[in-house]
Protein backbone atom coordinates (compact mmCIF):
# COMPACT_ATOMS: atom_id res chain seq x y z
CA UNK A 1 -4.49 32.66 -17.96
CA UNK A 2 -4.66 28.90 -17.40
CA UNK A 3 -1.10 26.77 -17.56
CA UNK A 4 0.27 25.85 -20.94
CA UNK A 5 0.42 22.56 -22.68
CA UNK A 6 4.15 22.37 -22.88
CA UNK A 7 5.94 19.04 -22.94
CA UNK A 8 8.27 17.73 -20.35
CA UNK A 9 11.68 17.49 -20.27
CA UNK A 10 13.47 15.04 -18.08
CA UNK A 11 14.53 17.02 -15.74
CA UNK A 12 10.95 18.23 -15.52
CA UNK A 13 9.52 14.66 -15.42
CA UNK A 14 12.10 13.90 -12.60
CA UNK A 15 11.09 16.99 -10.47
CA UNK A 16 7.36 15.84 -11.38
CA UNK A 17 7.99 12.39 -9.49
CA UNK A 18 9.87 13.86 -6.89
CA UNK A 19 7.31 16.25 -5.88
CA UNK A 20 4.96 13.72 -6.08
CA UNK A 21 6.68 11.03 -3.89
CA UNK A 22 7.10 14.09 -1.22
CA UNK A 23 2.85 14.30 -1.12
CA UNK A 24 2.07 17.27 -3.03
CA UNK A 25 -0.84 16.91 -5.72
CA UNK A 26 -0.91 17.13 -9.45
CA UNK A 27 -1.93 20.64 -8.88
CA UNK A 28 0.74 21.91 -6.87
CA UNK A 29 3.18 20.07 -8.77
CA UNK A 30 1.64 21.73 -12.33
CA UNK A 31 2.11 25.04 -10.72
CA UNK A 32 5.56 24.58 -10.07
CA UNK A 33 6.56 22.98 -13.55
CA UNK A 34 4.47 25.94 -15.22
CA UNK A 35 2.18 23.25 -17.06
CA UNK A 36 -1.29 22.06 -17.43
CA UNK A 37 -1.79 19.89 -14.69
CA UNK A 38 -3.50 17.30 -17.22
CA UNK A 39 0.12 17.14 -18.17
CA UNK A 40 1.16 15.75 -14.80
CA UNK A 41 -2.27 13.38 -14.47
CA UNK A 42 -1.25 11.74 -17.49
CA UNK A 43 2.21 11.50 -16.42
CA UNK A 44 0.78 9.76 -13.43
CA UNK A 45 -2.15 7.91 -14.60
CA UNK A 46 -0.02 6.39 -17.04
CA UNK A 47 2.60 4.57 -14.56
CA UNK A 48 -0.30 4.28 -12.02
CA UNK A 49 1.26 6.59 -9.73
CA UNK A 50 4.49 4.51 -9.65
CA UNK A 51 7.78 6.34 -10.17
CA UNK A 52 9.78 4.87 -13.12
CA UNK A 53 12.61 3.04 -11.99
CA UNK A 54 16.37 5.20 -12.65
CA UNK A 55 18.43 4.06 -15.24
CA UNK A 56 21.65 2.46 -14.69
CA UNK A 57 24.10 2.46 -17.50
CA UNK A 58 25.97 -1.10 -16.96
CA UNK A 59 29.36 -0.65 -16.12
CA UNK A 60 30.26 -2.77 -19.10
CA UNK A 61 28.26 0.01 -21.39
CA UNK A 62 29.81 1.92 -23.90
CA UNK A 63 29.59 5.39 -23.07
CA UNK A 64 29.08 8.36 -25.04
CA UNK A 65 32.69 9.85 -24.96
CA UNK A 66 34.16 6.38 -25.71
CA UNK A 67 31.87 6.28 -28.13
CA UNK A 68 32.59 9.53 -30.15
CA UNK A 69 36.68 8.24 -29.33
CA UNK A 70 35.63 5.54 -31.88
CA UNK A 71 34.03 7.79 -34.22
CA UNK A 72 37.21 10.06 -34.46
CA UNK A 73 39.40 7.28 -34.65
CA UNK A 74 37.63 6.57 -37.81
CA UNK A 75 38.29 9.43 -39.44
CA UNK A 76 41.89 9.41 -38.60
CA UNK A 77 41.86 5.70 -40.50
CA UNK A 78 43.21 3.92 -37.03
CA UNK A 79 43.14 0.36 -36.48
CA UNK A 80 40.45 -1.47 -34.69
CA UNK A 81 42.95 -2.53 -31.89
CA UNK A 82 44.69 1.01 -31.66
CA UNK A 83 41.10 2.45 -30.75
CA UNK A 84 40.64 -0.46 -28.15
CA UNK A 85 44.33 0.08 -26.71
CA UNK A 86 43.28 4.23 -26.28
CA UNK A 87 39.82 3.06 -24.93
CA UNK A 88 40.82 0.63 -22.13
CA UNK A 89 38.60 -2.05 -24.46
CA UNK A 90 38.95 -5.19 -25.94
CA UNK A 91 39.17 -5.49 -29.86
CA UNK A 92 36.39 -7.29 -30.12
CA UNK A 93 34.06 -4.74 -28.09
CA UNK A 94 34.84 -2.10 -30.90
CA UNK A 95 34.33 -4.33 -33.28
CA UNK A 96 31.19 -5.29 -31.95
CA UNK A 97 30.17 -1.62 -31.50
CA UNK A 98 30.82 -0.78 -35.38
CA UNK A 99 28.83 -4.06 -37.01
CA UNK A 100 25.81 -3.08 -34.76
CA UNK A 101 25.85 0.58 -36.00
CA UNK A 102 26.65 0.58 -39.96
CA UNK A 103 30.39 -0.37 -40.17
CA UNK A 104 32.80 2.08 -40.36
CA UNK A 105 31.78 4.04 -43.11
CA UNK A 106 28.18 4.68 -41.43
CA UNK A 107 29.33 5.14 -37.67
CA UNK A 108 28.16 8.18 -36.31
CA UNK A 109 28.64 7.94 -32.22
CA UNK A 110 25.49 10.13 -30.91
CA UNK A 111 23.38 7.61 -33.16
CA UNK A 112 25.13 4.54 -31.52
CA UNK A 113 23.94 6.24 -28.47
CA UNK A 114 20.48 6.62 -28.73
CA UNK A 115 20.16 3.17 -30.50
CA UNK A 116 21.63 1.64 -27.83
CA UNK A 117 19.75 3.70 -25.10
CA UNK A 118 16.26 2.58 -27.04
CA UNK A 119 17.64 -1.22 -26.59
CA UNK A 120 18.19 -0.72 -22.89
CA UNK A 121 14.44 0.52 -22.28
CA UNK A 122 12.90 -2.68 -23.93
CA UNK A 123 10.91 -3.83 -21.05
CA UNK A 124 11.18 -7.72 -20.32
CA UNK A 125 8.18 -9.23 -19.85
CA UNK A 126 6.33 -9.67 -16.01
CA UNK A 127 6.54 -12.92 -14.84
CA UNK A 128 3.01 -12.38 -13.99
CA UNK A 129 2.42 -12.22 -18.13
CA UNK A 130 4.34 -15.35 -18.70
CA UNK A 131 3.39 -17.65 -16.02
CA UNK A 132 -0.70 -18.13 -16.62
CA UNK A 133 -1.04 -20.67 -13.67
CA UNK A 134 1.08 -18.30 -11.44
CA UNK A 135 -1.26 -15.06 -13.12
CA UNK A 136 -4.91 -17.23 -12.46
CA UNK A 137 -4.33 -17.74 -8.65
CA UNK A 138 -2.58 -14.12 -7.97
CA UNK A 139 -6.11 -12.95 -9.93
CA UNK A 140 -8.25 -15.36 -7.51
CA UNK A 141 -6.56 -13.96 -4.30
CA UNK A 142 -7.24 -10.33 -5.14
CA UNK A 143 -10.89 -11.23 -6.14
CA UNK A 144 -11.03 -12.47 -2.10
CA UNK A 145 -9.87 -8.88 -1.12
CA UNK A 146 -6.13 -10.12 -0.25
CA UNK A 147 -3.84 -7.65 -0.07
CA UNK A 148 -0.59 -8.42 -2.43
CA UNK A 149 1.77 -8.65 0.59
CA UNK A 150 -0.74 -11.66 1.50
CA UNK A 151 -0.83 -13.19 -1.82
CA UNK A 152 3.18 -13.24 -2.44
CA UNK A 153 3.57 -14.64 1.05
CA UNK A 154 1.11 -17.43 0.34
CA UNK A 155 2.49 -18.30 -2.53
CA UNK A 156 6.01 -18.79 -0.79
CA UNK A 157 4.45 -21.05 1.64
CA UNK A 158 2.21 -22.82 -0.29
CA UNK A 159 4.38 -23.53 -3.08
CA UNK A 160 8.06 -23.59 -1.57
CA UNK A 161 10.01 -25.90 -3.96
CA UNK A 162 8.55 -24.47 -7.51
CA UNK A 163 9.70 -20.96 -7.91
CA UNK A 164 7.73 -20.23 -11.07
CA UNK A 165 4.94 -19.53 -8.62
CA UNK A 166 6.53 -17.00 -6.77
CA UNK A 167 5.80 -13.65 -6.94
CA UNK A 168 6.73 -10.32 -5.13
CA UNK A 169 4.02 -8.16 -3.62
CA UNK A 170 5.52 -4.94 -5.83
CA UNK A 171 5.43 -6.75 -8.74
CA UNK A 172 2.18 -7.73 -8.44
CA UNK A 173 1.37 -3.76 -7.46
CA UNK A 174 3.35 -3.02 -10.69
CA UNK A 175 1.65 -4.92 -13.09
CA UNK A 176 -1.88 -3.86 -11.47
CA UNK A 177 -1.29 -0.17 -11.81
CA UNK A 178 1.05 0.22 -14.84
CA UNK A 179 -1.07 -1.32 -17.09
CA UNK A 180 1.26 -1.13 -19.99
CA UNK A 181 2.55 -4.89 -18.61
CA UNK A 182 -0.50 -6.21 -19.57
CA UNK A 183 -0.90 -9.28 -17.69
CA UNK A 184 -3.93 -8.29 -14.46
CA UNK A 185 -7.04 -6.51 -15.22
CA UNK A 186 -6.91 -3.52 -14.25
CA UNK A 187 -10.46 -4.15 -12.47
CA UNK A 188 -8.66 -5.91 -10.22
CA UNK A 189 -7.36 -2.50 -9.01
CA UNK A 190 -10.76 -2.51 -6.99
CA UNK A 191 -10.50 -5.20 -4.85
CA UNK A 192 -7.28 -3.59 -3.19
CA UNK A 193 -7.52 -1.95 -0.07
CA UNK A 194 -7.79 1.32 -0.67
CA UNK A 195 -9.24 0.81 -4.29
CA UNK A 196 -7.47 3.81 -5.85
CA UNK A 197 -6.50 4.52 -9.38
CA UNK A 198 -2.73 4.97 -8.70
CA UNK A 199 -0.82 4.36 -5.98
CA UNK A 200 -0.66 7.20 -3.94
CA UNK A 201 2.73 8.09 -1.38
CA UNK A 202 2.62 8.01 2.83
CA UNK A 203 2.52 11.61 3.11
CA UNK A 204 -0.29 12.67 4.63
CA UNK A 205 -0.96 11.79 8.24
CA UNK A 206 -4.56 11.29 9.38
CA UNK A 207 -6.58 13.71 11.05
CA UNK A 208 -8.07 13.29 14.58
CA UNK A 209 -11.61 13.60 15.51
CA UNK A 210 -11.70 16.79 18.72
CA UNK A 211 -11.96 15.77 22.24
CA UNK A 212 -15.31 15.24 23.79
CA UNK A 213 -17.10 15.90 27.18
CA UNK A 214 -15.64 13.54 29.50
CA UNK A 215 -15.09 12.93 32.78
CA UNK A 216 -13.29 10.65 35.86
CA UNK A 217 -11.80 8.96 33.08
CA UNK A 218 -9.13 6.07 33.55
CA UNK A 219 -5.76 7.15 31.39
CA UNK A 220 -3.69 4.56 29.21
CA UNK A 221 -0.88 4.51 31.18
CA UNK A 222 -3.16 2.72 33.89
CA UNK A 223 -4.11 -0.12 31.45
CA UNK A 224 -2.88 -3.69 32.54
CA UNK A 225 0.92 -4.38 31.46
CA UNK A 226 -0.62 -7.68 29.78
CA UNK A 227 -2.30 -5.38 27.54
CA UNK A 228 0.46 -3.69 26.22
CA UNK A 229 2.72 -6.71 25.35
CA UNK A 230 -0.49 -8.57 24.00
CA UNK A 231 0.27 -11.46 26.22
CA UNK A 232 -3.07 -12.44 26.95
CA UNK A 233 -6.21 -12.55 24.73
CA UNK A 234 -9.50 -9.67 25.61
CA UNK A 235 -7.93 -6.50 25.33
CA UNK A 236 -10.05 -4.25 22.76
CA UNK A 237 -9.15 -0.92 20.73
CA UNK A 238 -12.53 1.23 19.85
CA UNK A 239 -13.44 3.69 17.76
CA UNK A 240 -15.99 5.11 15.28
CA UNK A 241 -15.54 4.55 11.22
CA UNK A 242 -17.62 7.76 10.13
CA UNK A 243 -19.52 7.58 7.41
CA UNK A 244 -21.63 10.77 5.70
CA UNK A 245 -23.02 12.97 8.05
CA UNK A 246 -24.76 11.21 10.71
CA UNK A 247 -23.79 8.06 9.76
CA UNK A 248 -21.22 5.75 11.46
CA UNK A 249 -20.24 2.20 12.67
CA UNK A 250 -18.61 1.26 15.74
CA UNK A 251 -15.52 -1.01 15.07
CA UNK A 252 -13.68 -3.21 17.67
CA UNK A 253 -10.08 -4.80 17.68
CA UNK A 254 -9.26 -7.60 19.86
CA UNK A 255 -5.33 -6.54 20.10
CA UNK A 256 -3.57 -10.15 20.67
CA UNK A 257 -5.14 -11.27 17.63
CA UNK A 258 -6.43 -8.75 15.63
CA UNK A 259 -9.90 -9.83 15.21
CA UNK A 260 -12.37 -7.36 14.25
CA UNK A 261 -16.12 -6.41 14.91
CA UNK A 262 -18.12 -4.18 13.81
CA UNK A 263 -21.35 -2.58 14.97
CA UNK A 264 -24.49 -0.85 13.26
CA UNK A 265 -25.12 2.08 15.41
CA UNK A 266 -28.48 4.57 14.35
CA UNK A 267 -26.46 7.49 15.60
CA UNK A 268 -23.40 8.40 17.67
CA UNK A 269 -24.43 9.74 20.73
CA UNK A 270 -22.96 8.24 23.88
CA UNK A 271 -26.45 6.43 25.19
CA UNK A 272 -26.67 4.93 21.72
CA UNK A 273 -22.94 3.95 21.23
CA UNK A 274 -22.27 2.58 25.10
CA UNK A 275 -25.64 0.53 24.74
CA UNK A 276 -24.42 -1.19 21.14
CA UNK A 277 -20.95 -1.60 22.60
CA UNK A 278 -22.38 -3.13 25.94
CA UNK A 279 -24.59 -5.65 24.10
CA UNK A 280 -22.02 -6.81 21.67
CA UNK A 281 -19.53 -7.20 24.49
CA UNK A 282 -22.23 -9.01 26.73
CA UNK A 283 -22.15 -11.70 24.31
CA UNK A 284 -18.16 -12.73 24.44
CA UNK A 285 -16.42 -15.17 26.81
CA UNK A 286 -15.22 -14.35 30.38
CA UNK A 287 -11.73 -14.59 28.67
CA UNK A 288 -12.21 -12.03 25.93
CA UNK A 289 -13.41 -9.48 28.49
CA UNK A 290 -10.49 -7.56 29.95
CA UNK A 291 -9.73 -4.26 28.84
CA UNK A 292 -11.33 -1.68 26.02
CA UNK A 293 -9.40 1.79 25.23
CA UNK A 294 -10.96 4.19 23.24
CA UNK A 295 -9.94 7.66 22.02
CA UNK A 296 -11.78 10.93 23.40
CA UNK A 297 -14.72 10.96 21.46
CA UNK A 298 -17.74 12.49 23.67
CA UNK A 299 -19.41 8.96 22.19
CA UNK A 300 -17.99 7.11 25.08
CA UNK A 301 -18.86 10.13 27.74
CA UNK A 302 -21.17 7.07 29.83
CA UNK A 303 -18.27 4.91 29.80
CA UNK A 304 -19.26 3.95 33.10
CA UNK A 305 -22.26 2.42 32.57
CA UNK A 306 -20.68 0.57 29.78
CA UNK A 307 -18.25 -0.54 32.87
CA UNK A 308 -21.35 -1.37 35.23
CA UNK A 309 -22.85 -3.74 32.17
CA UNK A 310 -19.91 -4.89 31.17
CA UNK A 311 -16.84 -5.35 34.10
CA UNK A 312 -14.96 -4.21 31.29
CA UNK A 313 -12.95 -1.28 32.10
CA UNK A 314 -12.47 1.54 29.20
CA UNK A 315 -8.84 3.22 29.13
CA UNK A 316 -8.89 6.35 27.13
CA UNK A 317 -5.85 7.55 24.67
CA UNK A 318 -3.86 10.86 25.29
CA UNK A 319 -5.63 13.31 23.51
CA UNK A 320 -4.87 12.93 19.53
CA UNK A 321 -2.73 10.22 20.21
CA UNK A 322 -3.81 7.58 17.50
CA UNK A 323 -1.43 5.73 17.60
CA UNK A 324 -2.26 4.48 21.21
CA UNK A 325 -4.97 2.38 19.34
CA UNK A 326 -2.51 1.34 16.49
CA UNK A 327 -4.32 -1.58 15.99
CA UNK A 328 -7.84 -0.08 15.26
CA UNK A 329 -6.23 2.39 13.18
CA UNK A 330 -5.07 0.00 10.77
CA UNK A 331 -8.31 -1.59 10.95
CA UNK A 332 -10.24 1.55 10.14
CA UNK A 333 -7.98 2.16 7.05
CA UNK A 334 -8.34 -1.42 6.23
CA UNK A 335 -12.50 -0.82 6.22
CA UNK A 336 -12.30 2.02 3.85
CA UNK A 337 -12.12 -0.44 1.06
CA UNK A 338 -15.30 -1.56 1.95
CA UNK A 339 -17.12 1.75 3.33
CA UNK A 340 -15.20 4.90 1.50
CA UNK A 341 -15.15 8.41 2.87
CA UNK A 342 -18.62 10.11 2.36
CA UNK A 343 -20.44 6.56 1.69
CA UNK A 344 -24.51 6.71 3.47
CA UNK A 345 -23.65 3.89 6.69
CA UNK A 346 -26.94 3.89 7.42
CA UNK A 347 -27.90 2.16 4.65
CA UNK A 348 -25.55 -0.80 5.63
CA UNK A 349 -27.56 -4.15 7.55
CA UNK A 350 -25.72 -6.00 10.26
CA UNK A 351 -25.65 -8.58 8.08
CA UNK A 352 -23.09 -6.93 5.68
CA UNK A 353 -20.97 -5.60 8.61
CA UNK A 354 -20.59 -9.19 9.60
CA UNK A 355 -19.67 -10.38 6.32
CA UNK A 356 -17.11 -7.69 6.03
CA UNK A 357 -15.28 -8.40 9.48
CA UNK A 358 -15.41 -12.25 8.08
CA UNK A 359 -13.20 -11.47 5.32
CA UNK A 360 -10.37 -9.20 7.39
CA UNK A 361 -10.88 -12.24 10.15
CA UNK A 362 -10.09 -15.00 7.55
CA UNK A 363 -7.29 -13.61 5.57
CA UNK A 364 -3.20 -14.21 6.51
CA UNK A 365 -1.71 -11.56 8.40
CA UNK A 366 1.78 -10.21 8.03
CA UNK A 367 1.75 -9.59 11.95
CA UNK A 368 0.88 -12.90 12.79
CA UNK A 369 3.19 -14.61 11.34
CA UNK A 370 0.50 -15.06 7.87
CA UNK A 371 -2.12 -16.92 10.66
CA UNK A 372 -5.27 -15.24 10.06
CA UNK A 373 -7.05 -13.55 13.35
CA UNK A 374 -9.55 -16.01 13.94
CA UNK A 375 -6.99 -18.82 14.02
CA UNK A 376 -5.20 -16.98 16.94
CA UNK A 377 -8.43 -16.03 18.64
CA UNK A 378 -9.86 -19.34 18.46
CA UNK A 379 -6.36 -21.27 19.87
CA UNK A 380 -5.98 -18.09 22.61
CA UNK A 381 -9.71 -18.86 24.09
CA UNK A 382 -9.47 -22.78 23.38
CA UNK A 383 -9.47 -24.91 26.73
CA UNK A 384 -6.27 -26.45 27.50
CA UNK A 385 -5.31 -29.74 29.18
């Protein structure tokens, strides 16, 4: 029998959120609410996978029991200012409270209540909707693939004295995804870096590719101290962004600076890969030549010859220890806009890998200080003196 089509309470919609904020999908989370779980999608689709903020009564709030205090003293004919004295309140908030809701011969406290509760969830409008100068160049950004950290940091740089053109990064998420605000196209969704329909919680981590065939391998712990501190430009993270079966690119992280390439490769075993690698490496400056680590993927299993061609000396992660290549990790997940899970690689030129690593090389970075990576890679390789 397949779930019913009940509707949700708010404790249930609370326990929806929270489940879904802990990782678990709309089918788990149906299951455990005992509803359909196009019941929970919609729940979801509809705030674009953004938990609705809690409500805060304001302290200066009437509250329910105060309320129904005002309604008894009412019917026991009391003065306006002998309610206030029992209620802690000034005259004039009673007062207040009984022209707003009918006068004393209407007043009827739970109605107060949910009037004034319906008041309270009036949205006010995005700044994003009010601000069209402020809305066209957060809209041109995101149409250049910047994330919305990027964009509200621009902004605050660009524009430091005018305020109006401020903008925080969540908003900016907010008004993309909850599409009740009305003020970004929800198109727009598309150029973000992971392109989804909602926004989605940190709760999965990412799986690790198996070890491979390797051998006399040089550990991490061995790599140069310069490379860990990112002191000094030519240290490289490696790895593989696979594509359907059979289909991958290399991709390549100089770690001072974050700069990116990326390589076509016709398949992934380690002849193929080391040879790509070798060439594209060939072609830097003495200076960008130090180090490369990789993970243990049998693709770099002739790491030495890559060595011999190179003088570039590959340092290989403990195994499934991603985070040892932190910086290629990102990258990867950053690349996924651009070549999704599943998508044919081997129908992607050169050409087009190029023009992708152009636009993660030319756009602010948070870690940087909002330089982009070939600023840093261009000023750590220019000569001095």
């Amino acid at each position: 029998m397949g779930r019913s089509y009940k509707l949700l309470s708010p404790a249930d919609i609370t326990t929806l959120w929270s489940r879904w904020q802990q990782g678990q999908t709309p089918v788990e989370i149906s299951a455990a609410l005992g509803c359909h779980q196009w019941t929970v999608g919609w729940h979801i689709e509809r705030r674009g996978g953004l938990p609705p903020r809690e409500r805060r009564r304001a302290r200066q709030a009437l509250t329910l029991a105060e309320r129904e205090e005002i309604s008894r003293g009412i019917v026991a004919d009391d003065h306006v200012r002998t309610i206030a004295r029992r209620l802690g309140r000034p005259p004039s908030t009673v007062s207040r409270e009984l022209r707003r809701n009918g006068g004393r011969e209407s007043y009827r406290a739970a109605e107060a209540e949910e009037r004034a509760a319906a008041q309270a969830r009036r949205p006010k409008p995005c700044r994003l909707a009010t601000e069209w100068p402020l809305r066209r160049v957060v809209a041109q950004k995101l149409r250049k693939d910047w994330s919305p950290q990027q964009i509200a940091e621009w902004l605050r740089r660009t524009y430091p004295d005018n305020p109006m053109m401020h903008v925080s990064h969540e908003t900016i998420y907010q008004t993309l995804y909850v599409q009740a605000r009305g003020a970004l196209k929800r198109e727009l969704v598309a150029h973000l870096r992971r392109g989804q329909r909602y926004r989605r919680p940190r709760a999965v981590a990412r799986s690790t590719r198996g070890p491979g065939q390797l051998v006399d391998i040089v550990r991490l712990a061995e790599r140069p101290p310069s490379a860990d501190t990112r002191a000094v430009p030519g240290h490289w993270e490696g790895d593989l962004l696979i594509g359907k079966r059979g289909t991958q690119i290399a991709t390549l992280v100089e770690r001072q600076s974050r700069f990116v390439l990326l390589e076509r490769l016709p398949s992934a075993d380690s002849p193929t890969v080391v040879r790509a690698l070798a060439r594209r490496m060939q072609r830097l400056p003495a200076q960008l030549k130090q180090s490369l680590t990789w993970d243990r993927g049998k693709e770099m299993a002739q790491h030495k010859a890559f060595t011999v061609a190179t003088d570039v000396q590959v340092y290989f992660c403990d195994p499934q220890s991603p985070w040892q290549r932190g910086s290629n990790e990102n990258t990867n997940g950053l690349l996924r806009q651009y070549f999704p899970k599943g998508m044919d690689l081997s129908q992607v030129t050169q050409q087009q890998l190029n023009a992708v690593a152009n636009k993660l090389n030319t756009r602010p970075r948070e870690t940087l200080d909002w330089k982009t990576p070939a600023a840093v890679l261009a000023a750590s390789v220019a000569p001095t003196g």
